[in-house]
PDB file of N, CA and C in Angstrom:
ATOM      1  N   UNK A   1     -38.492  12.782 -39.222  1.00  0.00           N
ATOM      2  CA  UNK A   1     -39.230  11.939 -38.320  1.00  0.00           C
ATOM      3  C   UNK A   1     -40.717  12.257 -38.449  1.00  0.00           C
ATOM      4  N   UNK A   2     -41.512  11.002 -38.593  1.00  0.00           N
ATOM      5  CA  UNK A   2     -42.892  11.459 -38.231  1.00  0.00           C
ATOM      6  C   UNK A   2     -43.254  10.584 -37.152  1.00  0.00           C
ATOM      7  N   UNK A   3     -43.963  11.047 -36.274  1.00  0.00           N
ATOM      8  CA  UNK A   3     -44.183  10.255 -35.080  1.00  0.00           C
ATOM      9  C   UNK A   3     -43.164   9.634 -34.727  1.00  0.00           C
ATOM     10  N   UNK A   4     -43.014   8.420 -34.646  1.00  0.00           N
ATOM     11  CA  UNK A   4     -41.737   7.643 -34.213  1.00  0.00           C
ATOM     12  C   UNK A   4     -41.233   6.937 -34.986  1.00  0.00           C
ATOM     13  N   UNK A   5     -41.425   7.156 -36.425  1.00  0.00           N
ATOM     14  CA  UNK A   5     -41.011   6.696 -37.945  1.00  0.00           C
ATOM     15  C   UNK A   5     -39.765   7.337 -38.190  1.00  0.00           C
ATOM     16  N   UNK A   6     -38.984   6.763 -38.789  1.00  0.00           N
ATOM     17  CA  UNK A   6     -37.978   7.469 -39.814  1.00  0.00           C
ATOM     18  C   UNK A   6     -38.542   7.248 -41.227  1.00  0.00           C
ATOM     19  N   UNK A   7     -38.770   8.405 -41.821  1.00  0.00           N
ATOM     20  CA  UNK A   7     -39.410   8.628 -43.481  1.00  0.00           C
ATOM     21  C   UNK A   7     -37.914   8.709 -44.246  1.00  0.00           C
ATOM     22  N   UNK A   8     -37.134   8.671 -43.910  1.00  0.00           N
ATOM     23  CA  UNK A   8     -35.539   8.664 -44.816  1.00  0.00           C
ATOM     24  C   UNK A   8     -34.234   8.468 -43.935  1.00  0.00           C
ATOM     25  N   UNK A   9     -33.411   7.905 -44.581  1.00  0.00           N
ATOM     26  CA  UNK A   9     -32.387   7.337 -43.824  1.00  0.00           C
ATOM     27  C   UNK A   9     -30.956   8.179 -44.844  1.00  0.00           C
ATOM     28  N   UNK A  10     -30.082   8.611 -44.590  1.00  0.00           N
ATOM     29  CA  UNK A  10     -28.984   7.958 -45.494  1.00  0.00           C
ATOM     30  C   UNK A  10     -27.915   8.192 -44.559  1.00  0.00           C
ATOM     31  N   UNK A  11     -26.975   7.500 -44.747  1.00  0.00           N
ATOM     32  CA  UNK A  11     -25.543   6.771 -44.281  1.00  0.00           C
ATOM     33  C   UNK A  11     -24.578   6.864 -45.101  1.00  0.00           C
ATOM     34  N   UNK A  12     -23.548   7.127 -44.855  1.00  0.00           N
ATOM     35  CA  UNK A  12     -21.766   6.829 -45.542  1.00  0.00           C
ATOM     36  C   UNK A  12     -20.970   6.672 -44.197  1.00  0.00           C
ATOM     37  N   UNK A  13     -20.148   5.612 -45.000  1.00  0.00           N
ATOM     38  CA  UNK A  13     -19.120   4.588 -43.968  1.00  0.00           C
ATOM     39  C   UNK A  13     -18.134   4.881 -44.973  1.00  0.00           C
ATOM     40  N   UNK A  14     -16.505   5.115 -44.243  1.00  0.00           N
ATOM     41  CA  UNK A  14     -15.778   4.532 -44.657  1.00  0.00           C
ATOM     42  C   UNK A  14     -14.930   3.538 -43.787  1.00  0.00           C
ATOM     43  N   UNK A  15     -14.583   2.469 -44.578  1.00  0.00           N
ATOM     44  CA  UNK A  15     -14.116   1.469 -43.955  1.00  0.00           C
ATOM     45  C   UNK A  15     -12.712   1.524 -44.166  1.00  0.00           C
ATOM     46  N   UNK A  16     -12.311   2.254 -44.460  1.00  0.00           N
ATOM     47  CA  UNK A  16     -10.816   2.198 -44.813  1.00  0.00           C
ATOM     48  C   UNK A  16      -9.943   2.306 -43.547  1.00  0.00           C
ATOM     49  N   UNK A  17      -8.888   1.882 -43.402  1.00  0.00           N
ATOM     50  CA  UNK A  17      -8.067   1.479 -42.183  1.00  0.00           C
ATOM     51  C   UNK A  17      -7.916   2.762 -41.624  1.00  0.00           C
ATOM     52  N   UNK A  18      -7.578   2.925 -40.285  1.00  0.00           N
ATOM     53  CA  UNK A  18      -7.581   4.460 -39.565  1.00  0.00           C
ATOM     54  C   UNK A  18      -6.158   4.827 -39.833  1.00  0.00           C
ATOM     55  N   UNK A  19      -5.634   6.294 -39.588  1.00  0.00           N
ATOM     56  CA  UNK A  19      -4.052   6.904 -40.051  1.00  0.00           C
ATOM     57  C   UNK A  19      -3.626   5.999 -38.425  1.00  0.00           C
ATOM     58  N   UNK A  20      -2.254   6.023 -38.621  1.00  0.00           N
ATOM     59  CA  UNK A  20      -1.685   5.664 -37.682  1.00  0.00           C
ATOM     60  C   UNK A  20      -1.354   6.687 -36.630  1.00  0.00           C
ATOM     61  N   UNK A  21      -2.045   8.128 -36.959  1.00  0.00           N
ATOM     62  CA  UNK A  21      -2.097   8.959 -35.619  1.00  0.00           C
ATOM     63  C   UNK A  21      -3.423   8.808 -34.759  1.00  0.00           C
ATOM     64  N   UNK A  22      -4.295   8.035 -35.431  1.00  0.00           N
ATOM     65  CA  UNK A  22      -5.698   7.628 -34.833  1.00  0.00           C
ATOM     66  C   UNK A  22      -5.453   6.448 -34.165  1.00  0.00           C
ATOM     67  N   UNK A  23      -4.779   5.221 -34.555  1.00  0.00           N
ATOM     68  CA  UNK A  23      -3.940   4.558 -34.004  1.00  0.00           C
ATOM     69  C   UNK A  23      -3.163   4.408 -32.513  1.00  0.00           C
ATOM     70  N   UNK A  24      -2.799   5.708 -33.107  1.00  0.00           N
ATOM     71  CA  UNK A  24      -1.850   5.914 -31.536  1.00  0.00           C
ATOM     72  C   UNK A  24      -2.949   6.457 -30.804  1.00  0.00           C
ATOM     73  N   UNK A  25      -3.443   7.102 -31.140  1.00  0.00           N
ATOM     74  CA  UNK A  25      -4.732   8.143 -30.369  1.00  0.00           C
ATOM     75  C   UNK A  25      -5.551   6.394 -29.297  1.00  0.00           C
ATOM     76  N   UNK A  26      -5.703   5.809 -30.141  1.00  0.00           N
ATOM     77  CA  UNK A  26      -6.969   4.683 -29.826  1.00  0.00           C
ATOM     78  C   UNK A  26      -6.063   4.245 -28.642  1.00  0.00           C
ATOM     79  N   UNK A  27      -4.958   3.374 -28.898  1.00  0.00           N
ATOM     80  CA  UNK A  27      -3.892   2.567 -27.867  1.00  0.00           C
ATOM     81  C   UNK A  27      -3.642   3.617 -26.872  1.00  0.00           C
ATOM     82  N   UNK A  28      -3.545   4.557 -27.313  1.00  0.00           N
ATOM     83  CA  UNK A  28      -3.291   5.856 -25.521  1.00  0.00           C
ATOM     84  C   UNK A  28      -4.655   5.659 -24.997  1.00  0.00           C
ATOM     85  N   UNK A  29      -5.287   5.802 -25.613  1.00  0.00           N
ATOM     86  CA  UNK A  29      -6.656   5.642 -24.615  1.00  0.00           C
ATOM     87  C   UNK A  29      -7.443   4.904 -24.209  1.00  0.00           C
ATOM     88  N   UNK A  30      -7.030   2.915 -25.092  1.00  0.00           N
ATOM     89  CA  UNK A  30      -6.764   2.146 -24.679  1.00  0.00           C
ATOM     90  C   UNK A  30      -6.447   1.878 -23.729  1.00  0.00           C
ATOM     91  N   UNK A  31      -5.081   2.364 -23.260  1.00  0.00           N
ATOM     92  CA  UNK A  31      -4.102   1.965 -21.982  1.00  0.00           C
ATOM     93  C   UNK A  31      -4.589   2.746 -20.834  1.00  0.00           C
ATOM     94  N   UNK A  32      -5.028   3.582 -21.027  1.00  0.00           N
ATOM     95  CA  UNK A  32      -5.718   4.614 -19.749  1.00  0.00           C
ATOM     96  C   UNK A  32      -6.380   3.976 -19.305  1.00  0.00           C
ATOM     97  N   UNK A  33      -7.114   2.966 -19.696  1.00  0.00           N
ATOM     98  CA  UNK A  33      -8.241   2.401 -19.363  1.00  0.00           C
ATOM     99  C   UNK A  33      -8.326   1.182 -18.830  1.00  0.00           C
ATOM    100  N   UNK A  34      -7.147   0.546 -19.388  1.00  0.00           N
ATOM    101  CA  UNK A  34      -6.950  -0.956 -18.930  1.00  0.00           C
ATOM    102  C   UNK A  34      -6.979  -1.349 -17.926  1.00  0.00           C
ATOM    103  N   UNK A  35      -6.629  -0.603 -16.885  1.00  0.00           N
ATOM    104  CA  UNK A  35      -6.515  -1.158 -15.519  1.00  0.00           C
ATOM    105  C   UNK A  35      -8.218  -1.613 -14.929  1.00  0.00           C
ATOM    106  N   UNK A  36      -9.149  -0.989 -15.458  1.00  0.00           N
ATOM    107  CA  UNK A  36     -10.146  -0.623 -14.926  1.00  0.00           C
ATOM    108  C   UNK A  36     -11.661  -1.670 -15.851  1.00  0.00           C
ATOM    109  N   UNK A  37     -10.383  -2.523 -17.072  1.00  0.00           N
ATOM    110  CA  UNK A  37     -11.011  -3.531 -17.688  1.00  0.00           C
ATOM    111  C   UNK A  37     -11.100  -4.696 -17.317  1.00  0.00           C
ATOM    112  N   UNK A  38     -12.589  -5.211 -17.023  1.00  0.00           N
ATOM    113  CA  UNK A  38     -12.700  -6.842 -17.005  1.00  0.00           C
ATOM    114  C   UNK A  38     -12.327  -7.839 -17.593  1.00  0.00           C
ATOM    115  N   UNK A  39     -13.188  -7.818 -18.966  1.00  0.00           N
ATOM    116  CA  UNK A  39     -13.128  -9.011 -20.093  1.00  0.00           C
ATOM    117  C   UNK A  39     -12.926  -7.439 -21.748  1.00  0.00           C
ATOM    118  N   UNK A  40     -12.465  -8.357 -22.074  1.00  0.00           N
ATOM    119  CA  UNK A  40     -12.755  -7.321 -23.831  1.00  0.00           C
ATOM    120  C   UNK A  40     -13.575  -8.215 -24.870  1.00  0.00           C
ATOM    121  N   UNK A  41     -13.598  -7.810 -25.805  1.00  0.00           N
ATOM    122  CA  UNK A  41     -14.550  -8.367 -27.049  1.00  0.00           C
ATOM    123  C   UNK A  41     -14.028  -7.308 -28.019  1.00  0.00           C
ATOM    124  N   UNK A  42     -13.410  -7.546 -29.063  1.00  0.00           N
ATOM    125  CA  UNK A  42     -12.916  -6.712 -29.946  1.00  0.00           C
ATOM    126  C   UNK A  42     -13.609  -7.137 -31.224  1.00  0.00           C
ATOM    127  N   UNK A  43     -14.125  -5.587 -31.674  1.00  0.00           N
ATOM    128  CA  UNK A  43     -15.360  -5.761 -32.865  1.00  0.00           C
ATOM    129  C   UNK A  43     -14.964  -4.335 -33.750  1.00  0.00           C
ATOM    130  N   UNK A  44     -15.217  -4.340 -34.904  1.00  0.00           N
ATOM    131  CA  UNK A  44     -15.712  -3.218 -35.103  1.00  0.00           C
ATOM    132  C   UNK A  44     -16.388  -2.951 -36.200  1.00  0.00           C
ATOM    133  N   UNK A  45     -16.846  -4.145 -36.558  1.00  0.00           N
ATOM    134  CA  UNK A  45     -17.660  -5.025 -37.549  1.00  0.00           C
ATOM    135  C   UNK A  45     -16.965  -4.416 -39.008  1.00  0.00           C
ATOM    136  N   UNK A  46     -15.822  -4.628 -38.920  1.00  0.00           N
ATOM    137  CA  UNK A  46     -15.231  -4.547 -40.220  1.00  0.00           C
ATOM    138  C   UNK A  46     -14.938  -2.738 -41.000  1.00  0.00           C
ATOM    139  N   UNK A  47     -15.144  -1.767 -40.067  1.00  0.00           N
ATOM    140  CA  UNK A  47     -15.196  -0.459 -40.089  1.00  0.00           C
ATOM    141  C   UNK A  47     -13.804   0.357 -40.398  1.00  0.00           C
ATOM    142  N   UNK A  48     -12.586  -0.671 -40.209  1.00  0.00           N
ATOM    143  CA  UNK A  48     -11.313  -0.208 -40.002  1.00  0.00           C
ATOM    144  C   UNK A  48     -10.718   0.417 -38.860  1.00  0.00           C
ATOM    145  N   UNK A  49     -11.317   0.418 -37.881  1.00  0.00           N
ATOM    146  CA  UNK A  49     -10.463   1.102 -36.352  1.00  0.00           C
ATOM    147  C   UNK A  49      -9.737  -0.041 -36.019  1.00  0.00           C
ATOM    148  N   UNK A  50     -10.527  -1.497 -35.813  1.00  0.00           N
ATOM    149  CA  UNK A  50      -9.422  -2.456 -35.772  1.00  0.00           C
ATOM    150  C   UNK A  50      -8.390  -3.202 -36.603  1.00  0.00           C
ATOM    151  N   UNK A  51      -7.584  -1.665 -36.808  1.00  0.00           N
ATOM    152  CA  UNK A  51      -6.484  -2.533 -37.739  1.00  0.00           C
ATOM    153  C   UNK A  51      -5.874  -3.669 -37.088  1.00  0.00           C
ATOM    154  N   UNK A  52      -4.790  -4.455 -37.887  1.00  0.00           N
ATOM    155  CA  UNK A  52      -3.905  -5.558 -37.530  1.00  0.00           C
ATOM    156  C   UNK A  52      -3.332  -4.553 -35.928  1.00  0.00           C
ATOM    157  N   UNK A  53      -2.533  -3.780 -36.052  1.00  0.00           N
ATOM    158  CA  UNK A  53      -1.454  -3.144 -35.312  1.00  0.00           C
ATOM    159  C   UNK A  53      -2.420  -3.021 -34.109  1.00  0.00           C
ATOM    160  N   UNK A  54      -3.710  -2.204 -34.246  1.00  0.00           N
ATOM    161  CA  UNK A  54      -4.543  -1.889 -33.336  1.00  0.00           C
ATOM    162  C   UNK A  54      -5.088  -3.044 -32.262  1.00  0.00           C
ATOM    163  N   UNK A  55      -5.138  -4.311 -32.954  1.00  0.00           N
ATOM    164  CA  UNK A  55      -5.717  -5.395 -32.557  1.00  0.00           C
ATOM    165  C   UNK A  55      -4.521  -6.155 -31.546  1.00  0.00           C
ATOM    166  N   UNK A  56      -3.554  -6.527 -32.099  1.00  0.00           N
ATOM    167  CA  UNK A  56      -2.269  -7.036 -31.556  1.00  0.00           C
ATOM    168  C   UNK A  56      -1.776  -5.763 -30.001  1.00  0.00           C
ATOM    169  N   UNK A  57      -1.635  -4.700 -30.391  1.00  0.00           N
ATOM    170  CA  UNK A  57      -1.448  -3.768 -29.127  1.00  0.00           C
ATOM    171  C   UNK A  57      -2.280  -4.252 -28.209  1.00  0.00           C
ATOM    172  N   UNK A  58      -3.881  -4.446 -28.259  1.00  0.00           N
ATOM    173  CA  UNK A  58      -4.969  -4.087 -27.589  1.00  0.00           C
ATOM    174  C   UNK A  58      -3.995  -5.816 -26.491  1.00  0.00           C
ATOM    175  N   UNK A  59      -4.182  -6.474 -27.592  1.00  0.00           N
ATOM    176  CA  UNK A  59      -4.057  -7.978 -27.047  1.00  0.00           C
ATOM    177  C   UNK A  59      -2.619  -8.383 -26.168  1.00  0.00           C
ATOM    178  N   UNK A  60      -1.695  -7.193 -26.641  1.00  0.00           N
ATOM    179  CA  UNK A  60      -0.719  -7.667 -25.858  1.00  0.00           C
ATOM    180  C   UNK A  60      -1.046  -6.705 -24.655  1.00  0.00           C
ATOM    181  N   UNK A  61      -1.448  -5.648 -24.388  1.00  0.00           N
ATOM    182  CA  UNK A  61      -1.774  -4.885 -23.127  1.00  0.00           C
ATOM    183  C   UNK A  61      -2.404  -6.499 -22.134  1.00  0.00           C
ATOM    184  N   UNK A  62      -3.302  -6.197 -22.809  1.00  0.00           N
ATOM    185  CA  UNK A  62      -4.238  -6.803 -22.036  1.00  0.00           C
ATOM    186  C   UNK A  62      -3.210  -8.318 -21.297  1.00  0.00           C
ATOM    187  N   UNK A  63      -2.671  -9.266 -22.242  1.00  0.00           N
ATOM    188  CA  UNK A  63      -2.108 -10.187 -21.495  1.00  0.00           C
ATOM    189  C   UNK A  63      -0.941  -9.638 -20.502  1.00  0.00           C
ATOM    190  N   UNK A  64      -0.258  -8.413 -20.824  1.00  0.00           N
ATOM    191  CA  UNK A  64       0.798  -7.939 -19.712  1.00  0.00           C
ATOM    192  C   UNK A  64      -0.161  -7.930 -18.229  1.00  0.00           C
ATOM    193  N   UNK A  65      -1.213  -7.381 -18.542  1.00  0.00           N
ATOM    194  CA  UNK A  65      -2.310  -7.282 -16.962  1.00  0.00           C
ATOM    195  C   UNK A  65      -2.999  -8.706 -16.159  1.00  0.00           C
ATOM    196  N   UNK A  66      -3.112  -9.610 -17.336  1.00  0.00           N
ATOM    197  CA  UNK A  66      -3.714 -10.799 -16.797  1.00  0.00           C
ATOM    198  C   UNK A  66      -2.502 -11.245 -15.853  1.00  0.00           C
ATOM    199  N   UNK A  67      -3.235 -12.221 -14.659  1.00  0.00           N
ATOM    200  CA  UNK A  67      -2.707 -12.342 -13.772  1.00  0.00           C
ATOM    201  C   UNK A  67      -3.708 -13.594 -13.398  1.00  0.00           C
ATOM    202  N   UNK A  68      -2.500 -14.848 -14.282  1.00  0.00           N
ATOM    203  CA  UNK A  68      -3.283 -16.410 -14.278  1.00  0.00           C
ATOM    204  C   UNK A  68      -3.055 -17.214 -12.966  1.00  0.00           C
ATOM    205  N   UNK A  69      -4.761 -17.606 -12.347  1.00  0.00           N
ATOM    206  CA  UNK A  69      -5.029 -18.506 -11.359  1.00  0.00           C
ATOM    207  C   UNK A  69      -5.441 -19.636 -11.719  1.00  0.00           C
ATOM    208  N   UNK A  70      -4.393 -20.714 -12.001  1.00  0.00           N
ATOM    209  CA  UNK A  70      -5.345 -21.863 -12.425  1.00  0.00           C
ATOM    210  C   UNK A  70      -5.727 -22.362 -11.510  1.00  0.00           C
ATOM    211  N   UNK A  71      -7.131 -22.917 -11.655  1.00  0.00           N
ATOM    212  CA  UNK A  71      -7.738 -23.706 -10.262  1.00  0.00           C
ATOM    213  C   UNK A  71      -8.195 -25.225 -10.535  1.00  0.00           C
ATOM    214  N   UNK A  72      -7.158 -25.730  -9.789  1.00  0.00           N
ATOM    215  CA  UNK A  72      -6.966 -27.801 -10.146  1.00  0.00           C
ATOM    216  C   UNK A  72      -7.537 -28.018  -8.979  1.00  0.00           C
ATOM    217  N   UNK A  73      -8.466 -29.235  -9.512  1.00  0.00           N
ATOM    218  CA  UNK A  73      -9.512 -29.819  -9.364  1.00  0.00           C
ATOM    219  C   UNK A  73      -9.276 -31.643  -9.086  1.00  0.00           C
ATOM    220  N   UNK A  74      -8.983 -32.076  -7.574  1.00  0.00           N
ATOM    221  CA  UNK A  74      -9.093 -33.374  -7.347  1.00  0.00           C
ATOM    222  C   UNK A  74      -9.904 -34.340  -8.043  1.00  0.00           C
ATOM    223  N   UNK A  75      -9.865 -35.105  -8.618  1.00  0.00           N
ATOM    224  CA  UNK A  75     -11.063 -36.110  -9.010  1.00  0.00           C
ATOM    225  C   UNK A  75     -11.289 -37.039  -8.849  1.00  0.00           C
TER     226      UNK A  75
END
């Protein structure tokens, strides 16, 4: 750093899909949490935490909790 510059950067990503004990790790701590979730937005800009399996869990939690009010509208 100089002043409030960065003079060099470097980065490594791997994007490769997470083990399926990271997996389980994510969805346990996922679910801990759910109760206490509003809305979601699932991202992970292509990084591999959101595998297929990871994505589908997240999505079926979440619809077991929704709790649909439709609100009809006279016209």
């Amino acid at each position: 750093m100089s002043g409030n510059h960065q003079l060099l950067r470097l980065d490594w990503e791997d994007s490769s899909p997470i083990s399926k004990d990271l997996e389980e790790e994510v969805l346990k701590r996922f679910f801990n949490i759910s109760d206490k979730i509003d809305a979601i937005i699932l991202s992970d800009y292509n990084k591999g935490v959101l595998t297929k399996r990871v994505s589908r869990e997240i999505i079926r939690i979440c619809r077991e909790k929704i709790l649909w009010l439709p609100l009809i509208r006279s016209l």
